[in-house]
Protein backbone atom coordinates (compact mmCIF):
# COMPACT_ATOMS: atom_id res chain seq x y z
CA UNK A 1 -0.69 -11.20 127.83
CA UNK A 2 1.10 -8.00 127.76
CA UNK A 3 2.09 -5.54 130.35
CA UNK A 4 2.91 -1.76 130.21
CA UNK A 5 5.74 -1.32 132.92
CA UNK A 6 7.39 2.26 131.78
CA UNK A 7 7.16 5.07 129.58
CA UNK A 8 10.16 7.13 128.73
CA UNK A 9 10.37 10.82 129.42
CA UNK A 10 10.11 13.15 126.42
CA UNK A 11 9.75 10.33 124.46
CA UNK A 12 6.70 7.68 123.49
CA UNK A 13 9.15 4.73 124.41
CA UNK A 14 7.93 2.08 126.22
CA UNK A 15 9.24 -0.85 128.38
CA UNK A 16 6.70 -3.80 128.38
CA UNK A 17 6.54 -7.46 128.88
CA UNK A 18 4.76 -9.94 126.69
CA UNK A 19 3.74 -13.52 127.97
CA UNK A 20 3.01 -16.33 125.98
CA UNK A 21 3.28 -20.08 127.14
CA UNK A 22 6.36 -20.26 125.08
CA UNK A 23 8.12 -17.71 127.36
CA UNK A 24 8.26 -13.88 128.49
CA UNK A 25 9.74 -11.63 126.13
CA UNK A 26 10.80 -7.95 127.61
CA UNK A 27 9.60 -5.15 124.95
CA UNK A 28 11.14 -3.12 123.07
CA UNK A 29 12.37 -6.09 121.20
CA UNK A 30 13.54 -7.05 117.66
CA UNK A 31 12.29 -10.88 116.55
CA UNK A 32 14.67 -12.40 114.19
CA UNK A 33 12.97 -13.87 110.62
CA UNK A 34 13.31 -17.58 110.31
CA UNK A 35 10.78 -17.24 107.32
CA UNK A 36 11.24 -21.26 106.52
CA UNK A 37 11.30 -22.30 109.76
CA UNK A 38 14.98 -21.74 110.27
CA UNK A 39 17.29 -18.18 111.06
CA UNK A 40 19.00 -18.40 107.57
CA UNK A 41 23.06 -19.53 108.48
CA UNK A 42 22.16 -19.72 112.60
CA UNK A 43 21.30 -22.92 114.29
CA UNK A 44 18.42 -23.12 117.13
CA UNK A 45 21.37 -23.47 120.05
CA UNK A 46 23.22 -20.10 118.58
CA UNK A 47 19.64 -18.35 118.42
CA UNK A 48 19.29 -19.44 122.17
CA UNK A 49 22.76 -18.99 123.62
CA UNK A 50 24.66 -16.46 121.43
CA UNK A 51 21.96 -14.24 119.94
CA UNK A 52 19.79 -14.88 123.06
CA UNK A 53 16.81 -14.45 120.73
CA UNK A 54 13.39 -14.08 122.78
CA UNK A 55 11.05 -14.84 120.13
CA UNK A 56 10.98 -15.73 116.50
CA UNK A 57 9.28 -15.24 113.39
CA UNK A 58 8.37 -17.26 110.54
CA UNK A 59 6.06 -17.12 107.00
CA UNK A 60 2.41 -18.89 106.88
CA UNK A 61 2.99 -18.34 102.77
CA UNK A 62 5.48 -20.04 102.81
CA UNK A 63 5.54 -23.06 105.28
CA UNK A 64 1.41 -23.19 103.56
CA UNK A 65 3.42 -24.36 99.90
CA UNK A 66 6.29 -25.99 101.76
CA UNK A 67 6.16 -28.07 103.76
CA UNK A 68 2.58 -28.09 103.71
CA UNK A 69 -0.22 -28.41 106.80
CA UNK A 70 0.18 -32.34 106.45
CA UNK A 71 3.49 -32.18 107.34
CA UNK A 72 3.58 -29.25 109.74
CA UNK A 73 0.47 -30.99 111.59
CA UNK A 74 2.04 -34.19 111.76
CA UNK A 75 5.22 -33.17 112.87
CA UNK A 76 3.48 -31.38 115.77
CA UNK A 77 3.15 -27.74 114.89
CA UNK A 78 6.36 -25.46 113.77
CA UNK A 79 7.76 -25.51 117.47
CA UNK A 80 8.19 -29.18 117.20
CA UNK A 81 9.10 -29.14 113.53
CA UNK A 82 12.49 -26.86 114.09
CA UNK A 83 12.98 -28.05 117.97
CA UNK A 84 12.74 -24.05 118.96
CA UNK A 85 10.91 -24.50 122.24
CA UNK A 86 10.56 -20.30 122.52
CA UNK A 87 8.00 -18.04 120.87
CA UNK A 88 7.21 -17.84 117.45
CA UNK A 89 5.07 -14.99 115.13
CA UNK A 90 3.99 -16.06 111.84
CA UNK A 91 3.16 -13.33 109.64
CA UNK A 92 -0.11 -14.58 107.43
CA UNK A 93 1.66 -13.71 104.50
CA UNK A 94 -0.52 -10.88 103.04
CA UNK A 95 3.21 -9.33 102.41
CA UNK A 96 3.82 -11.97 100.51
CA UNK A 97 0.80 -11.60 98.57
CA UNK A 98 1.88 -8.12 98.11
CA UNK A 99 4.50 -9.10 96.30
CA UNK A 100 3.45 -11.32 93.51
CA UNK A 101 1.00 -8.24 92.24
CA UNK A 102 1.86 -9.90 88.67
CA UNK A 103 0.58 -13.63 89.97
CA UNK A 104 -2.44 -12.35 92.14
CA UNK A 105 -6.12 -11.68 92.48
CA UNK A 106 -7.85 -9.59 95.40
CA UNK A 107 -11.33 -10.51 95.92
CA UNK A 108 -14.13 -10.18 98.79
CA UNK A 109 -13.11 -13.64 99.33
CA UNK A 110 -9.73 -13.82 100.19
CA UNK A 111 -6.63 -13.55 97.47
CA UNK A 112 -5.64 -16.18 94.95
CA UNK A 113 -2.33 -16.39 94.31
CA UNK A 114 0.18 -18.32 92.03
CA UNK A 115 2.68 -20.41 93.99
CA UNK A 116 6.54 -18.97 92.95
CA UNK A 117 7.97 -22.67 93.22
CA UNK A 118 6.07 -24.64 91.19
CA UNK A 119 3.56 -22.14 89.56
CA UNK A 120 0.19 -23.82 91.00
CA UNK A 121 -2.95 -21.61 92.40
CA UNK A 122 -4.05 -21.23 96.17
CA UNK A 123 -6.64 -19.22 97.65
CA UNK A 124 -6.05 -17.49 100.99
CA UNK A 125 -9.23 -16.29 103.04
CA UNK A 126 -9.11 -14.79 106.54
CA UNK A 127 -10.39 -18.04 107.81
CA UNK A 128 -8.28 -20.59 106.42
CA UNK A 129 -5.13 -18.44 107.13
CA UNK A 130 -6.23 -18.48 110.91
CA UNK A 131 -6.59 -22.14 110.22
CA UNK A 132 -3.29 -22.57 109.12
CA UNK A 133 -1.10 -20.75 111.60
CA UNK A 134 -3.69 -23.22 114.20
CA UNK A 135 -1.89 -25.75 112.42
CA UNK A 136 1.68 -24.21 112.80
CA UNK A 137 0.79 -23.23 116.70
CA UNK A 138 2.66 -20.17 116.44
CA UNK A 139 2.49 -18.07 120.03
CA UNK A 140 1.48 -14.59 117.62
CA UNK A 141 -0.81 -15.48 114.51
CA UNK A 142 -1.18 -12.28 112.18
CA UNK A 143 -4.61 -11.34 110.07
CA UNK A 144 -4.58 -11.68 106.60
CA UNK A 145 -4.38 -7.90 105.10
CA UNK A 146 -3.61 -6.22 101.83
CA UNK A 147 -0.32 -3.84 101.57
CA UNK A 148 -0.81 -1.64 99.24
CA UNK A 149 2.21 -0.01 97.60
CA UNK A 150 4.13 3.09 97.70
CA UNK A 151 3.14 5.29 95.65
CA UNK A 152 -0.65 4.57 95.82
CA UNK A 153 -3.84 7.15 94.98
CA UNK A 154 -5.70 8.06 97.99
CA UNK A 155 -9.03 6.25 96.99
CA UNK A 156 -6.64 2.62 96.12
CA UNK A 157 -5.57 3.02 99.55
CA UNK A 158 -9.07 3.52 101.21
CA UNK A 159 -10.43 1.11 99.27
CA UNK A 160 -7.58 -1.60 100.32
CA UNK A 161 -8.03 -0.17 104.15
CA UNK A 162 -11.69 -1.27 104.01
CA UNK A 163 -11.07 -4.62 102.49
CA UNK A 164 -8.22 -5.39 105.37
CA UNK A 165 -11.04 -4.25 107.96
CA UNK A 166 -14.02 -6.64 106.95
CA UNK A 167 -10.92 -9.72 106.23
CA UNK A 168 -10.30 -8.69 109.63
CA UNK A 169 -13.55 -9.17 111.50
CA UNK A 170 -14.02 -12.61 109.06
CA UNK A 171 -10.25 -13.45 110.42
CA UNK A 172 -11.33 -12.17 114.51
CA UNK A 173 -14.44 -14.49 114.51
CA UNK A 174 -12.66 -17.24 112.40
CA UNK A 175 -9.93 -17.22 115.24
CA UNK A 176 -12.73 -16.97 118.23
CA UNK A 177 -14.34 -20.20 116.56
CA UNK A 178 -11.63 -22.18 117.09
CA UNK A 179 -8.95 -23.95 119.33
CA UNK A 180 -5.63 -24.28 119.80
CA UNK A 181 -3.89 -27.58 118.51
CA UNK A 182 -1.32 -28.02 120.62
CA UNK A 183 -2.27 -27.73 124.36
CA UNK A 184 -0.56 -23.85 124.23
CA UNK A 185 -2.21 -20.33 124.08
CA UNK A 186 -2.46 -18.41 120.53
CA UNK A 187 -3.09 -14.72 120.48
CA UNK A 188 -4.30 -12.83 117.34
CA UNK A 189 -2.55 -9.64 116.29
CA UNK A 190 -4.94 -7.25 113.79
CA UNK A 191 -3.19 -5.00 111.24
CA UNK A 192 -3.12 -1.27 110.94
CA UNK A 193 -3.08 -0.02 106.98
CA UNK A 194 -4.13 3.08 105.93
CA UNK A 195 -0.91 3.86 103.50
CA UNK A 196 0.35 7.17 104.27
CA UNK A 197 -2.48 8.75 104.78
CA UNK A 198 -3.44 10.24 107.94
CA UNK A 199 -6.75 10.34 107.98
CA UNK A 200 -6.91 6.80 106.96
CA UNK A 201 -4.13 5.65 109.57
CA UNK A 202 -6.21 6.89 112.07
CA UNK A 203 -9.75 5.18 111.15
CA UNK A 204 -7.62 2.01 110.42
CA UNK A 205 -6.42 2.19 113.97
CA UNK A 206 -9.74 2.59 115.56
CA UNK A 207 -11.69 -0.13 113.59
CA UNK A 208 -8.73 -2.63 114.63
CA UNK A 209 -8.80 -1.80 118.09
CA UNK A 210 -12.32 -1.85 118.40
CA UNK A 211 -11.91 -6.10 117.43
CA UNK A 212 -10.17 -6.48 120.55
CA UNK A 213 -6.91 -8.08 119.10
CA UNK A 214 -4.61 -9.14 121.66
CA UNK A 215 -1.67 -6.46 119.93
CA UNK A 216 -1.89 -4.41 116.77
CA UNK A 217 0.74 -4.30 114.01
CA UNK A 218 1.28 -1.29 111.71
CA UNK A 219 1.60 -2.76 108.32
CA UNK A 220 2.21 -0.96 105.09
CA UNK A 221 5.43 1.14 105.54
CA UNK A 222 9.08 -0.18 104.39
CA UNK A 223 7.79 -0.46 101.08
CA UNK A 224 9.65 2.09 99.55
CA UNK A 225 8.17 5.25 101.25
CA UNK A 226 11.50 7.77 102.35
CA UNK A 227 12.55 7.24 105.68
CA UNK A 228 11.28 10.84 106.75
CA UNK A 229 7.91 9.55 105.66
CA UNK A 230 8.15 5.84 107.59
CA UNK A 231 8.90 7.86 110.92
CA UNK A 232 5.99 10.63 110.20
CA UNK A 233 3.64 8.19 109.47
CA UNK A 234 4.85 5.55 112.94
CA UNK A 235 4.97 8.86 115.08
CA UNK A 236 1.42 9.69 114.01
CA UNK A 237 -0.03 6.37 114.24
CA UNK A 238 1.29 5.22 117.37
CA UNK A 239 -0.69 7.92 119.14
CA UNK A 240 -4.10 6.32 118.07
CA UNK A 241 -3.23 2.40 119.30
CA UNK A 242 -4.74 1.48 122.79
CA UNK A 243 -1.68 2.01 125.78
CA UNK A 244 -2.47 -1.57 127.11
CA UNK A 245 -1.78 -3.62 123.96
CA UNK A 246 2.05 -4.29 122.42
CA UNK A 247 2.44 -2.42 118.93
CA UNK A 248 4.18 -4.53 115.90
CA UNK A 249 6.07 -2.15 113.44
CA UNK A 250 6.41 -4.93 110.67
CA UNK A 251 9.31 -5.77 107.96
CA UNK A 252 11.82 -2.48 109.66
CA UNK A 253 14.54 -1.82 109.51
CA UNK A 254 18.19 -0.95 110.01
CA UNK A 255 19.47 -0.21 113.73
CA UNK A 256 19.02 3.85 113.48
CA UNK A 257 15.22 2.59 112.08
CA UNK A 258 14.42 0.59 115.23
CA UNK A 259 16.11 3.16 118.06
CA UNK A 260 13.81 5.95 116.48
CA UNK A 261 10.56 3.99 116.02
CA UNK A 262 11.19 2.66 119.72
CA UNK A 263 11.08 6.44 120.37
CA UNK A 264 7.44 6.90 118.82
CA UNK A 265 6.27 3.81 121.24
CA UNK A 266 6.89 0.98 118.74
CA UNK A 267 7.44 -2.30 121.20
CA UNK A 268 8.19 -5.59 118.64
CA UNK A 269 10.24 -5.01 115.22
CA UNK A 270 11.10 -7.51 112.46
CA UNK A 271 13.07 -7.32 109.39
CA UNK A 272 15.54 -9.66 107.31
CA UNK A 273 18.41 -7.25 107.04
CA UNK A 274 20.86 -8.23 109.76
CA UNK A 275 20.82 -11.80 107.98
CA UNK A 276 20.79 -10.65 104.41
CA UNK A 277 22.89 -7.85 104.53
CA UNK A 278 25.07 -10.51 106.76
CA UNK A 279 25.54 -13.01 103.91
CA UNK A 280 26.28 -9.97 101.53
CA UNK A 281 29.39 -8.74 103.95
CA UNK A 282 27.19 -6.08 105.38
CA UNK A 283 27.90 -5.88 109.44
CA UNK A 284 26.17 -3.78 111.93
CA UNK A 285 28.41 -2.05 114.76
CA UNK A 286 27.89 -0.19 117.84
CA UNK A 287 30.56 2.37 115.41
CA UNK A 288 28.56 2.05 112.12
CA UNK A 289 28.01 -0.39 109.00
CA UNK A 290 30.96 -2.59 108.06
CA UNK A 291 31.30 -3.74 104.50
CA UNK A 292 33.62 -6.36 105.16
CA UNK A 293 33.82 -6.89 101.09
CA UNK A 294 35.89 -3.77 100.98
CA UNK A 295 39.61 -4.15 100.12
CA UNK A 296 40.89 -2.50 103.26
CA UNK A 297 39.84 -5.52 104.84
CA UNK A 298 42.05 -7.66 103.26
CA UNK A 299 45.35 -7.17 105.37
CA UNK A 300 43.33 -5.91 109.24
CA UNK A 301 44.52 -9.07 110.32
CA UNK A 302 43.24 -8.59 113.79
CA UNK A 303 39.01 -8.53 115.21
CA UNK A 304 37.05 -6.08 114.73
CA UNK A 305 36.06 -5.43 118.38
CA UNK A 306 37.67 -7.20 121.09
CA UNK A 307 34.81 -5.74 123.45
CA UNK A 308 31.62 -6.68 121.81
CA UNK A 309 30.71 -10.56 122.49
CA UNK A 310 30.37 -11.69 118.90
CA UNK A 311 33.14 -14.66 117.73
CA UNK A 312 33.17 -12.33 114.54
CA UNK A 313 34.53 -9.47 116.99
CA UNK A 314 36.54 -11.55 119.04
CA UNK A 315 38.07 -14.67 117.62
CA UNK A 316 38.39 -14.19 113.55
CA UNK A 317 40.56 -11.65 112.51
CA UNK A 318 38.88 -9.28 109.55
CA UNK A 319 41.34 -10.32 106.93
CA UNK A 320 39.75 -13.84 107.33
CA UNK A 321 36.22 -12.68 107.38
CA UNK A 322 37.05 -10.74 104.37
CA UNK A 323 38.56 -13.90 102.66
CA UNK A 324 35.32 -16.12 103.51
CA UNK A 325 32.82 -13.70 102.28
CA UNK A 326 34.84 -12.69 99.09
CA UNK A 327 34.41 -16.51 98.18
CA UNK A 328 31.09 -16.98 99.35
CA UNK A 329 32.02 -19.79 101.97
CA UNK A 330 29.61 -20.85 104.16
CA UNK A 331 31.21 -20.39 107.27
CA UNK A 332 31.75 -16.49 106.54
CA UNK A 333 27.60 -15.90 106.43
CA UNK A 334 27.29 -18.17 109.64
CA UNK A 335 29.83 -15.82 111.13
CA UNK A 336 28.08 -12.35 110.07
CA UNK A 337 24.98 -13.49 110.54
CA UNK A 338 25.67 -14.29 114.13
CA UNK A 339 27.17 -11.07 114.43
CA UNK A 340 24.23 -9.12 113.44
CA UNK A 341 21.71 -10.90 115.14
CA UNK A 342 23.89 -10.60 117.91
CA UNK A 343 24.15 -6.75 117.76
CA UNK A 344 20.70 -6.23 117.53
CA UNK A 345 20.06 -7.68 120.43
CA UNK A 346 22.30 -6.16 122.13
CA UNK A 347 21.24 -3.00 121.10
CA UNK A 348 17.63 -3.66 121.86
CA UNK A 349 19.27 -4.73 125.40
CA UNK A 350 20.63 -1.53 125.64
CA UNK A 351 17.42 0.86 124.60
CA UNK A 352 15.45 -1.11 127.64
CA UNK A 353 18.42 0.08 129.96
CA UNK A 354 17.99 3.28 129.04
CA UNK A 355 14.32 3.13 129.03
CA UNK A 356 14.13 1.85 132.32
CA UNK A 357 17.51 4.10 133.85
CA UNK A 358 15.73 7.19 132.27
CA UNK A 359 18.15 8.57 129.93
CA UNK A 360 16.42 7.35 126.50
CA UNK A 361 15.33 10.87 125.44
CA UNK A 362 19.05 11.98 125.52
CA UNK A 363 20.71 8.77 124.43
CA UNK A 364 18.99 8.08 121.24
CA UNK A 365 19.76 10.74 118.76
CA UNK A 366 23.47 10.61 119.37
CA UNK A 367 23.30 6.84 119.09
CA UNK A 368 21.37 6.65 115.73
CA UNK A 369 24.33 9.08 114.80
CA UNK A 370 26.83 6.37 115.78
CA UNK A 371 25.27 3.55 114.20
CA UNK A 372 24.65 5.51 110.84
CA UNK A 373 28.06 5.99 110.37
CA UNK A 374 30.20 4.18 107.45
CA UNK A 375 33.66 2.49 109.44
């Protein structure tokens, strides 16, 4: 399934490549969120020939409430169901979970929850999440685990570690007791929690890898730790996952987030900010963040970057960018939504050439620089 080709110099960066019958994807890489089972504001042809997306990633929580297994089964799994014929992650949605602490129970069992459309209970388990995301086919299924919070006490936090471990051997078995729907391979990812604790990362680590997941993920940061923390607690981490399997770093981050976590050895990243900072006017840029709300947008009446292959950059002049966002039209978060997705990409394009030329170790910092910068 995956393959270890290259690891940078001075740096834990890795180049990889990940197989699934959907397609290859070439790690690092960044996995754009079509939670519902759509890329808010992109369409499944501009995923495939603008963004050049290699895989996907989309929400058991929330395709479980809507449309439902019926539906999803009898449409043919979610491949079939959004006509994306690449591969597709579904997170289990213990995140999710996470964050309805007011509408949920943790038990032994699994966690019952209160559905945030129409109010009505559902119990997850490790085994009936497995069977769900059979029943959505996704390439990449993800274990049902508990996040804890940020803050959290020590002894919450071991506590929640050891529940995640014994869902996690329930969710292993559940998923080696049973097939595939759809004539395609499924492979299991386990995740790492442990909070940001060290001593608990570390056990966490080696209890997942010793249920012989086909990758592990490193849940439970970007939930409102600092950023010095998130990167302490990666750094550490990534030193106790097994060489030979890809590593998940889930729900980060911005651009300067993903170039440094590539540099502690973090191979597949997802997060919803290129498309929701996109529909608020928020762009990403080789040059910094663009808040294309700003006033001094109003009369650029020329691109933004003639150089970088984005229609946002090329074609539309800022002024009208400015003018579509500032009245919420539609065609305005299509167009910054493309753009991000497009840039981060790219810029995951560009680490692996650097990865793979040799000049990562002195590229990065002055990069994260550049893309930290306000324009």
């Amino acid at each position: 399934m995956f393959k270890l080709i290259k690891t940078a110099d001075q740096t834990k960066a890795r180049l990889g490549k990940l197989t699934t019958d959907h397609g290859e994807i070439e790690t690092p890489i960044f996995m754009p969120v079509g939670t519902l089972g759509t890329v808010k504001a992109v369409s499944q042809d501009d995923l495939t020939e603008k963004i050049k997306a290699q895989i996907i990633l989309g929400n058991t929580y929330h395709l479980y409430l809507r449309p439902g297994n019926e539906i999803m089964q009898d449409a043919g799994g979610l491949h079939q169901f959004m006509n994306w014929d690449g591969p597709i992650l579904t997170d289990s949605g213990g995140y999710q979970i996470f964050s309805l602490s007011d509408n949920r129970e943790l038990t032994e069992r699994g966690a019952t929850f209160q559905s945030h459309i129409d109010g009505s209970k559902h119990l997850f388990t490790p085994e009936n999440v497995v069977n769900t995301q059979r029943v959505l086919g996704s390439d990449i299924m993800m274990i049902l685990d508990e996040c804890p919070p940020y803050p959290a006490e020590y002894d919450y936090v071991e506590k929640s570690m050891h529940l995640t471990h014994r869902w996690a051997k329930r969710g292993r078995q559940a998923f080696q007791e049973t097939q595939p729907l759809y004539g395609h391979r499924q492979f299991q990812f386990g995740i790492v929690q442990g909070g940001t604790y060290k001593d608990l990362r570390k056990q966490s680590s080696e209890q997942m890898a010793s249920l012989d997941f086909e990758g592990l993920a490193i849940g439970g940061l970007s939930v409102g730790e600092p950023t010095d923390i998130m990167y302490d607690i990666c750094d550490y981490n990534t030193d106790y996952l097994p060489a030979d399997k890809p590593r998940y770093l889930m729900g980060v981050g911005t651009p300067a987030n993903l170039i440094q976590n590539v540099a502690f050895g973090i191979d597949m990243f997802d997060c919803v900010m290129p498309t929701r900072n996109a529909r608020n006017g928020m762009i990403f840029t080789r040059n910094g963040r663009v808040n294309v709300r700003n006033a001094k947008w109003k009369h650029h009446h020329k691109p933004l970057d003639h150089d970088f292959p984005s229609d946002l950059c090329q074609i539309y002049n800022m002024s009208y960018v400015h003018h579509l966002i500032k009245n919420n039209e539609i065609l305005g978060m299509q167009l910054t939504s493309l753009h991000n997705l497009t840039f981060y990409l790219w810029l995951m394009d560009l680490i692996r050439e650097k990865i793979k030329e040799g000049s990562f170790h002195q590229w990065y910092p002055g990069m994260i620089e550049q893309v930290e910068e306000r324009v």
